[in-house]
Protein backbone atom coordinates (compact mmCIF):
# COMPACT_ATOMS: atom_id res chain seq x y z
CA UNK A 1 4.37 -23.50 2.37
CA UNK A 2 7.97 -24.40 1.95
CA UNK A 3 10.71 -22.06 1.02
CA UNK A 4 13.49 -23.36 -0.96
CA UNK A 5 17.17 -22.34 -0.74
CA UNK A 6 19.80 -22.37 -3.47
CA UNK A 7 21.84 -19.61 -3.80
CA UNK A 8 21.27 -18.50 0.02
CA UNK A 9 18.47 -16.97 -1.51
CA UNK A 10 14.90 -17.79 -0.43
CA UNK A 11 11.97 -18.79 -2.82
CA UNK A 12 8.90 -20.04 -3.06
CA UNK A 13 7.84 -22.71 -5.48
CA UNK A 14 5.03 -22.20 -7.71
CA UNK A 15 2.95 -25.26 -6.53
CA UNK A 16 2.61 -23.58 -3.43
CA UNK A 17 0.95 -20.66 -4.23
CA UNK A 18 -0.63 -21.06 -7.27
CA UNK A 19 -4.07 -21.84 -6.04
CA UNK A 20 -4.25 -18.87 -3.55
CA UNK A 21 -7.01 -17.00 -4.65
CA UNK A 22 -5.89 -12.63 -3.96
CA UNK A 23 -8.96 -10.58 -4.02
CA UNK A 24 -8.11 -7.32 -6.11
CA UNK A 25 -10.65 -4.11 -5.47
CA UNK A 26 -12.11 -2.90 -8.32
CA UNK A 27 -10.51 -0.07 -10.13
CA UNK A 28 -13.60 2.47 -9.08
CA UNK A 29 -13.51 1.72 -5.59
CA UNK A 30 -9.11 1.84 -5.71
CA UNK A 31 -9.97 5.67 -7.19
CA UNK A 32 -12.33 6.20 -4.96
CA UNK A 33 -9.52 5.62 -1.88
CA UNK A 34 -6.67 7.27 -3.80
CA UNK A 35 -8.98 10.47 -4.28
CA UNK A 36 -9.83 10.22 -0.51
CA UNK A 37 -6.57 9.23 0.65
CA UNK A 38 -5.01 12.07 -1.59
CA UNK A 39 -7.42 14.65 0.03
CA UNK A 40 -6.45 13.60 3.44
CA UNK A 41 -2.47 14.49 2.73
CA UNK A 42 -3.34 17.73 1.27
CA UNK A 43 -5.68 18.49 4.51
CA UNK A 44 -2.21 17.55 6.60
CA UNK A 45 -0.27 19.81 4.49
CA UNK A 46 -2.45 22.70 5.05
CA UNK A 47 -2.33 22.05 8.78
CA UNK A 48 1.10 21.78 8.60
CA UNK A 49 1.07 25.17 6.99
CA UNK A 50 -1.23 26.65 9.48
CA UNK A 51 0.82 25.48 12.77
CA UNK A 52 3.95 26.65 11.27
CA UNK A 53 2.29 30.12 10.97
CA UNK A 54 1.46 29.78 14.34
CA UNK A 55 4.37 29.11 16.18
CA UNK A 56 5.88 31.91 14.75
């Protein structure tokens, strides 16, 4: 892949990625790891909570 340079910006030409193939998740699995990702910050949080009450 060759980038291009015109106005000191770099770019890629279309020819050189337009047969990549990008695998996308579906949108139930995506939910699925935004619900379990989401529940993991809000486990932090309370553990965040809990230390602070601790070191007090």
């Amino acid at each position: 892949m060759w980038l291009k340079t015109g106005s000191g910006l770099p770019n890629i030409q279309k020819p050189s990625i337009e047969n990549y193939v990008v695998h996308i998740p579906s949108l139930e699995y995506q939910k699925r790891s935004a619900n379990y990702l989401n529940s993991l910050c809000d486990a932090l949080e309370i553990y965040k909570k809990e230390l602070q009450l601790i070191k007090k």
